[in-house]
C-alpha atoms as a PDB file:
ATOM      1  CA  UNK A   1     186.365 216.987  64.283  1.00  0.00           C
ATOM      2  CA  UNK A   2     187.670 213.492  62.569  1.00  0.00           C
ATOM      3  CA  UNK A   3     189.450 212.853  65.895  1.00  0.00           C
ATOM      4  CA  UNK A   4     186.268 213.422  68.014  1.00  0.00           C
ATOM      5  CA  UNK A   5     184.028 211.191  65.818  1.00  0.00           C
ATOM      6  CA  UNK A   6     187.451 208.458  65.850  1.00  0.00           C
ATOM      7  CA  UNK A   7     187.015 208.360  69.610  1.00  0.00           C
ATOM      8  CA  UNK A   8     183.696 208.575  69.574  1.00  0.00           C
ATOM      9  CA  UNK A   9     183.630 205.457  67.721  1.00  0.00           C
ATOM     10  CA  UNK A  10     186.385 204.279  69.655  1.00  0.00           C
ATOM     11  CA  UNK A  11     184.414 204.813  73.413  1.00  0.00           C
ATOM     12  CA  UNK A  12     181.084 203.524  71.915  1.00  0.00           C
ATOM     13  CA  UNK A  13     182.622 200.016  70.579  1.00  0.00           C
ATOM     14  CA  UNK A  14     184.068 199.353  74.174  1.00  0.00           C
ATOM     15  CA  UNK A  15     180.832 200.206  75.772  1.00  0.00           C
ATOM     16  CA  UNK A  16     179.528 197.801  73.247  1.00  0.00           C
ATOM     17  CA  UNK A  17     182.022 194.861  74.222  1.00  0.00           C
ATOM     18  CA  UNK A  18     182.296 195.928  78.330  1.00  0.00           C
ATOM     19  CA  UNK A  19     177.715 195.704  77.946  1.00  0.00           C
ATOM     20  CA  UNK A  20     178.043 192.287  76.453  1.00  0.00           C
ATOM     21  CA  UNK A  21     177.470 188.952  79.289  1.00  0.00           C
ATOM     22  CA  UNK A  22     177.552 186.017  76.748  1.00  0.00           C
ATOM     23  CA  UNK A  23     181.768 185.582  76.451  1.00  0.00           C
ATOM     24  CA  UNK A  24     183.611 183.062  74.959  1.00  0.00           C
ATOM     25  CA  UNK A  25     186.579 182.887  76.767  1.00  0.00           C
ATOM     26  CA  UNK A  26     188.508 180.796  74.617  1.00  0.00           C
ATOM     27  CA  UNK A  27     187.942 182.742  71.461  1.00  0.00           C
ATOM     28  CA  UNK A  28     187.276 186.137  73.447  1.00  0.00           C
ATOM     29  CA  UNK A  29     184.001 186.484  70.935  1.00  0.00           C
ATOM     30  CA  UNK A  30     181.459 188.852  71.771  1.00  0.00           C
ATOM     31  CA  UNK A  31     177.953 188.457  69.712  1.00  0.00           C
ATOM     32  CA  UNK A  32     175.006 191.623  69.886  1.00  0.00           C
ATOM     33  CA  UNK A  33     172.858 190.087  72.011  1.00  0.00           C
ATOM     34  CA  UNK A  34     173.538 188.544  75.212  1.00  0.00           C
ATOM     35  CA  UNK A  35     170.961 186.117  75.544  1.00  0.00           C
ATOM     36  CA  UNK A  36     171.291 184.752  72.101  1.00  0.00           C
ATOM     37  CA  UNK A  37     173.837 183.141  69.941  1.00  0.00           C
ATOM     38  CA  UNK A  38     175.963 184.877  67.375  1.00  0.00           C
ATOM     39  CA  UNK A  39     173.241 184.721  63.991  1.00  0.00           C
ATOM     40  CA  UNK A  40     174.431 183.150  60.677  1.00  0.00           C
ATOM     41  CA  UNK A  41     175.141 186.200  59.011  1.00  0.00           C
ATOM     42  CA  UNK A  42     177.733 187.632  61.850  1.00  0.00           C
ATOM     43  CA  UNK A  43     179.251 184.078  62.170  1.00  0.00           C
ATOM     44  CA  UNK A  44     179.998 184.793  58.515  1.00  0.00           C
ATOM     45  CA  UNK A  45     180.988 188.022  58.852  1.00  0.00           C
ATOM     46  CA  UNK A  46     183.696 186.915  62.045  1.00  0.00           C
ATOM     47  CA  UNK A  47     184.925 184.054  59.848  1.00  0.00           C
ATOM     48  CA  UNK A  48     185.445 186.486  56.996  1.00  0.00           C
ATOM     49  CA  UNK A  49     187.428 188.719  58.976  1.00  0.00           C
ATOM     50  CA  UNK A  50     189.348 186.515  60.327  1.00  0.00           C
ATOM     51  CA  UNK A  51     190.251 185.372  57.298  1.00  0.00           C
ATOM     52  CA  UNK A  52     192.194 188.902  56.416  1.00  0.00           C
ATOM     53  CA  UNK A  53     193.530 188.728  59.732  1.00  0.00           C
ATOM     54  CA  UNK A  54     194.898 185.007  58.786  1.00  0.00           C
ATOM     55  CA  UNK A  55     196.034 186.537  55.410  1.00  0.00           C
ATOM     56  CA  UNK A  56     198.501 189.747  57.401  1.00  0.00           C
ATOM     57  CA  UNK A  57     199.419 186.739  59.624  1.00  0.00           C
ATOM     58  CA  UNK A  58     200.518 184.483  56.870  1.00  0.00           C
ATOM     59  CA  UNK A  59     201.418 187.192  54.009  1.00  0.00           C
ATOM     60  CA  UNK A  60     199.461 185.156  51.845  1.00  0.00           C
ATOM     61  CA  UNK A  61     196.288 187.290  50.075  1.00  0.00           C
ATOM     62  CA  UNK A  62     194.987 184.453  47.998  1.00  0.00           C
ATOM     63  CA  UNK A  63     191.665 183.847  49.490  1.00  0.00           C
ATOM     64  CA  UNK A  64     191.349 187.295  49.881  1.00  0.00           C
ATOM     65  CA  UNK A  65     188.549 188.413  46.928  1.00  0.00           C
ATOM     66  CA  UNK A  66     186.658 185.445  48.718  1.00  0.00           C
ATOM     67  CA  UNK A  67     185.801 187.673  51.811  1.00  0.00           C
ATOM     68  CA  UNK A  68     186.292 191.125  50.498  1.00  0.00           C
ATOM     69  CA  UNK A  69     184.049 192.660  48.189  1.00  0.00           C
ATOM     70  CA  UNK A  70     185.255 193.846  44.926  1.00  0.00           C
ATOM     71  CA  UNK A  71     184.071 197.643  45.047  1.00  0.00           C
ATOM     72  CA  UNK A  72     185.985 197.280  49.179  1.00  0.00           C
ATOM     73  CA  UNK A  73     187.194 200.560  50.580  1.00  0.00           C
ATOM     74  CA  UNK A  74     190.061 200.991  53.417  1.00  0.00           C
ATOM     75  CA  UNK A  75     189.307 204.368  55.087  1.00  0.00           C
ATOM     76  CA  UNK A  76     192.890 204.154  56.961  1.00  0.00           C
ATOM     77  CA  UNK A  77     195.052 207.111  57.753  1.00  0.00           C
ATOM     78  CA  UNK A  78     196.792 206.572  54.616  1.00  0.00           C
ATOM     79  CA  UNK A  79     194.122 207.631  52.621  1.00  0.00           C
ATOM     80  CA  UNK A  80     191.297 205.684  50.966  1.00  0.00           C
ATOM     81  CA  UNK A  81     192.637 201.882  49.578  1.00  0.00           C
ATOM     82  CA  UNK A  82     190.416 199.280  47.534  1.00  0.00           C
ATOM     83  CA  UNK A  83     190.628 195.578  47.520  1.00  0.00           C
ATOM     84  CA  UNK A  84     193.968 195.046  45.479  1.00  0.00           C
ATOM     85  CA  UNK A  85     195.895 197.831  47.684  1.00  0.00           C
ATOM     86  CA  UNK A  86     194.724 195.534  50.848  1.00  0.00           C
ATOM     87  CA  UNK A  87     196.199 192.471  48.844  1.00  0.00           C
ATOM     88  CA  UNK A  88     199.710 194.700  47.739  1.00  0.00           C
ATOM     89  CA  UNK A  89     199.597 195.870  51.657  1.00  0.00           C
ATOM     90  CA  UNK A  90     199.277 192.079  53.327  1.00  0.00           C
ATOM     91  CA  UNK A  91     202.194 191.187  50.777  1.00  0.00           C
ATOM     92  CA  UNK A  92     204.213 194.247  51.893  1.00  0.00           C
ATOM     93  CA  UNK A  93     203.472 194.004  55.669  1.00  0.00           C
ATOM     94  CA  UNK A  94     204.993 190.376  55.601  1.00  0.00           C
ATOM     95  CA  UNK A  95     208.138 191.716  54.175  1.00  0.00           C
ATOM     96  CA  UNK A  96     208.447 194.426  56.650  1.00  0.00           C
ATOM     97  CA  UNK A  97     207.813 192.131  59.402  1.00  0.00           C
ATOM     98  CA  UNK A  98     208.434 188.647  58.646  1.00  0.00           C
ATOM     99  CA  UNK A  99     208.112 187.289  62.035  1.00  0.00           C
ATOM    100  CA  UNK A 100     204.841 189.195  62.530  1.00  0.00           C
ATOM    101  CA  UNK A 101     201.823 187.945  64.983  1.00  0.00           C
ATOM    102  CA  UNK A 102     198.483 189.275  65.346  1.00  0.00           C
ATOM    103  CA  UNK A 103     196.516 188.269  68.843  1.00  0.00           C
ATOM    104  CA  UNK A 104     192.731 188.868  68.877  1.00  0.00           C
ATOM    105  CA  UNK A 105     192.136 189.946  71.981  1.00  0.00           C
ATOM    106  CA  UNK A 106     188.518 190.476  71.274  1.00  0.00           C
ATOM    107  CA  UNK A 107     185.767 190.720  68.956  1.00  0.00           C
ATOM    108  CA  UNK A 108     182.886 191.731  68.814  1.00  0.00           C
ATOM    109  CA  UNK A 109     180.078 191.283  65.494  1.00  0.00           C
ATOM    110  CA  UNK A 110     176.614 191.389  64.257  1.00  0.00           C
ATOM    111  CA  UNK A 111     175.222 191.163  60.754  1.00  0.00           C
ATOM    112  CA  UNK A 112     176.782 194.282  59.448  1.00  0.00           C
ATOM    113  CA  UNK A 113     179.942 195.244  61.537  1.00  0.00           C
ATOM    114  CA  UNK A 114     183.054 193.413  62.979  1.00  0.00           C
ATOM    115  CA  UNK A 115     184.813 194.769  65.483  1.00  0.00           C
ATOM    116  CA  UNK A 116     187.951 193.398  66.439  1.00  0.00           C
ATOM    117  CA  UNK A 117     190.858 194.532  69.624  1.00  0.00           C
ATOM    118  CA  UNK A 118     194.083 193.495  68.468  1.00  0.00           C
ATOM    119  CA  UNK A 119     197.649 193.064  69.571  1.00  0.00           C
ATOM    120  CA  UNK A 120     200.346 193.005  66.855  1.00  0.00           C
ATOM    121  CA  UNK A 121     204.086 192.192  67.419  1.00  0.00           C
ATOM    122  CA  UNK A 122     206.578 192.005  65.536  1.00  0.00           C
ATOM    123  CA  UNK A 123     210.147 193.391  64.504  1.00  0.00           C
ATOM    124  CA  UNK A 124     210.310 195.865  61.431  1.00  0.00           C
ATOM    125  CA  UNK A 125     213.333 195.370  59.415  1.00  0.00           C
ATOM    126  CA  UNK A 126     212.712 199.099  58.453  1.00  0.00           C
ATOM    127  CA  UNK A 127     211.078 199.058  55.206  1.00  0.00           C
ATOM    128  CA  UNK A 128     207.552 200.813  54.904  1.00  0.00           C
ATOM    129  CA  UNK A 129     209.013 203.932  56.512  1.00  0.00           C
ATOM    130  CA  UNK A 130     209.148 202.617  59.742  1.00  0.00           C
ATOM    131  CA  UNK A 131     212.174 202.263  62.505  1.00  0.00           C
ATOM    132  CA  UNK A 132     213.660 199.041  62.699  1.00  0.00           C
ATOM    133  CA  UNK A 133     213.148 197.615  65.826  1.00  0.00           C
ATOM    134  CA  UNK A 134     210.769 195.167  67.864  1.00  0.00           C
ATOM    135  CA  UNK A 135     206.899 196.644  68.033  1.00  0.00           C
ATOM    136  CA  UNK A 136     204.261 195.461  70.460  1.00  0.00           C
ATOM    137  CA  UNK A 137     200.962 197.745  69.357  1.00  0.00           C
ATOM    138  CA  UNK A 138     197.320 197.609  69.803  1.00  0.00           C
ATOM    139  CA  UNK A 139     194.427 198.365  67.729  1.00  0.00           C
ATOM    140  CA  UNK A 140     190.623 198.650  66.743  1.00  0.00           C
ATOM    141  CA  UNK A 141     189.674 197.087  63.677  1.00  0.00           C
ATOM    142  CA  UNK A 142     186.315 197.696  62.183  1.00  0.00           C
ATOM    143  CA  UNK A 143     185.005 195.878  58.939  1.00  0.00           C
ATOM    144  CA  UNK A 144     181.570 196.426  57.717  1.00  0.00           C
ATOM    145  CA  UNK A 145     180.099 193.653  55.824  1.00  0.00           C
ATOM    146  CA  UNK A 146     177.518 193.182  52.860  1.00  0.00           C
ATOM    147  CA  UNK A 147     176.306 189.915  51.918  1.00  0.00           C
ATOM    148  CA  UNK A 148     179.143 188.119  54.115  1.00  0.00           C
ATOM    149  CA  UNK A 149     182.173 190.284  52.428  1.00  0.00           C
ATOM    150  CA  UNK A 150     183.644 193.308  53.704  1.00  0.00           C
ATOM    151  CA  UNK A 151     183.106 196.393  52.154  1.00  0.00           C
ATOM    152  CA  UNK A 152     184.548 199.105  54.395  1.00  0.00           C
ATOM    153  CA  UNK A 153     187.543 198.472  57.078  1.00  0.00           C
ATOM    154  CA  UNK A 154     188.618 201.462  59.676  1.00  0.00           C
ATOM    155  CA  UNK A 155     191.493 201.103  61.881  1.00  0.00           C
ATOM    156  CA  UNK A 156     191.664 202.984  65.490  1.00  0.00           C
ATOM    157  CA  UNK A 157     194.902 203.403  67.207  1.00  0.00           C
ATOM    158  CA  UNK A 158     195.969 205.901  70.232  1.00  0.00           C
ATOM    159  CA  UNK A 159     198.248 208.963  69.887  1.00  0.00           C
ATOM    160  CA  UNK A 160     201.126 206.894  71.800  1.00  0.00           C
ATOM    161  CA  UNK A 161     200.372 203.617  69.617  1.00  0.00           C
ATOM    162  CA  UNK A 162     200.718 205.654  66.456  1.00  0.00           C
ATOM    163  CA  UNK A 163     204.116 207.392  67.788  1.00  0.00           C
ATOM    164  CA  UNK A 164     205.397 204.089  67.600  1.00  0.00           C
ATOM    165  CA  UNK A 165     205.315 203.823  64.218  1.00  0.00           C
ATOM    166  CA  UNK A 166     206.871 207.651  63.096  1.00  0.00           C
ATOM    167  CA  UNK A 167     210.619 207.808  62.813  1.00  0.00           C
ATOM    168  CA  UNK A 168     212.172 209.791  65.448  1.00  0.00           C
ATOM    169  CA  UNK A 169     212.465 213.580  65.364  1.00  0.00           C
ATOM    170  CA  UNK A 170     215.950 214.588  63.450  1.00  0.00           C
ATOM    171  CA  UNK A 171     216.722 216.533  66.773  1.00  0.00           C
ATOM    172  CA  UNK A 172     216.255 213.610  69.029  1.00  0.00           C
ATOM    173  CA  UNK A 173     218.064 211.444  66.597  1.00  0.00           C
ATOM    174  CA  UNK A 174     221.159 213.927  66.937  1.00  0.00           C
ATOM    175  CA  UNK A 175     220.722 213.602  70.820  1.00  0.00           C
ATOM    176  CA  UNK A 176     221.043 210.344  70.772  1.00  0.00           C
ATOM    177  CA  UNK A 177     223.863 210.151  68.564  1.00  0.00           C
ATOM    178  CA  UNK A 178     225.908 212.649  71.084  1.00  0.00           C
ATOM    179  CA  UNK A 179     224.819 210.310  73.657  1.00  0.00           C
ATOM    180  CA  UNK A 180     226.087 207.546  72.381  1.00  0.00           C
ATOM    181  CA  UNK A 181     229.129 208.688  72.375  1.00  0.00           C
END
């Protein structure tokens, strides 16, 4: 059921941003409306989350309680998170991949949501639980916002995007060793 609502969510955000005529092509920024301009509130609410995109970027979670709300909640696959396990995970993410890079692809925002495509490369250096190796992945972000600071994040990625990430099988890691050989 999770998995239906996920892509649900998923199908409905790219109607959303396919629907949407007033583009930005430099920034790839998508407002609600397409006759109007982006309001105040969901400029805020982009700048915010690009901030926490800056802060994964950079590995540095200073400004962080500046744009995320202190009672914040990460509904990720790893299980609920609050506002200092998003700080400990932008600190541990630059570790694991120190040469890192996050492309907005797009974005899309009104005065309560962000929605954001992104591409993130990078090469693991295997902490975290993850192979070492290069990575090239893509993802939904969506940040709900009160007041200008997030308060909820979800993060959307495909069966095959998600594979990525899992270590390899012991059987296929056997294969290959015999293989190799």
């Amino acid at each position: 059921m999770k998995q239906i609502i996920s892509l649900f969510a998923i199908a409905f955000v790219f109607g959303l941003i396919s629907c949407s005529n007033d583009k930005t092509e430099k920034t790839g920024t998508d407002t609600m409306s397409s006759d109007k301009k982006a309001s105040p509130m969901a400029e805020k609410n982009l700048a915010a989350a690009r901030a926490v995109s800056n802060a994964f970027g950079s590995g540095d979670a200073s400004g962080i309680d500046s744009v995320v709300a202190s009672d914040f909640v990460d509904h990720t696959e790893r299980g609920d998170k609050n506002r200092d396990t998003l700080k400990a995970m932008i600190t541990m993410m630059r570790k694991s991949f120190p040469d890192m890079k996050m492309d907005m692809l797009r974005e899309f925002a009104d005065d309560e949501y962000v929605f954001q495509l992104m591409r993130f490369t990078g090469t693991s250096n295997g902490q975290m639980g993850m192979p070492k190796g290069s990575y090239d992945m893509q993802a939904i972000e969506v940040s709900k916002f009160k007041d200008g600071k997030a308060v909820e994040h979800w993060e959307y990625m495909t069966v095959p995007e998600m594979m990525k990430m899992m270590p390899a099988p012991p059987a296929q890691k056997m294969e290959e060793k015999v293989k190799a050989k």
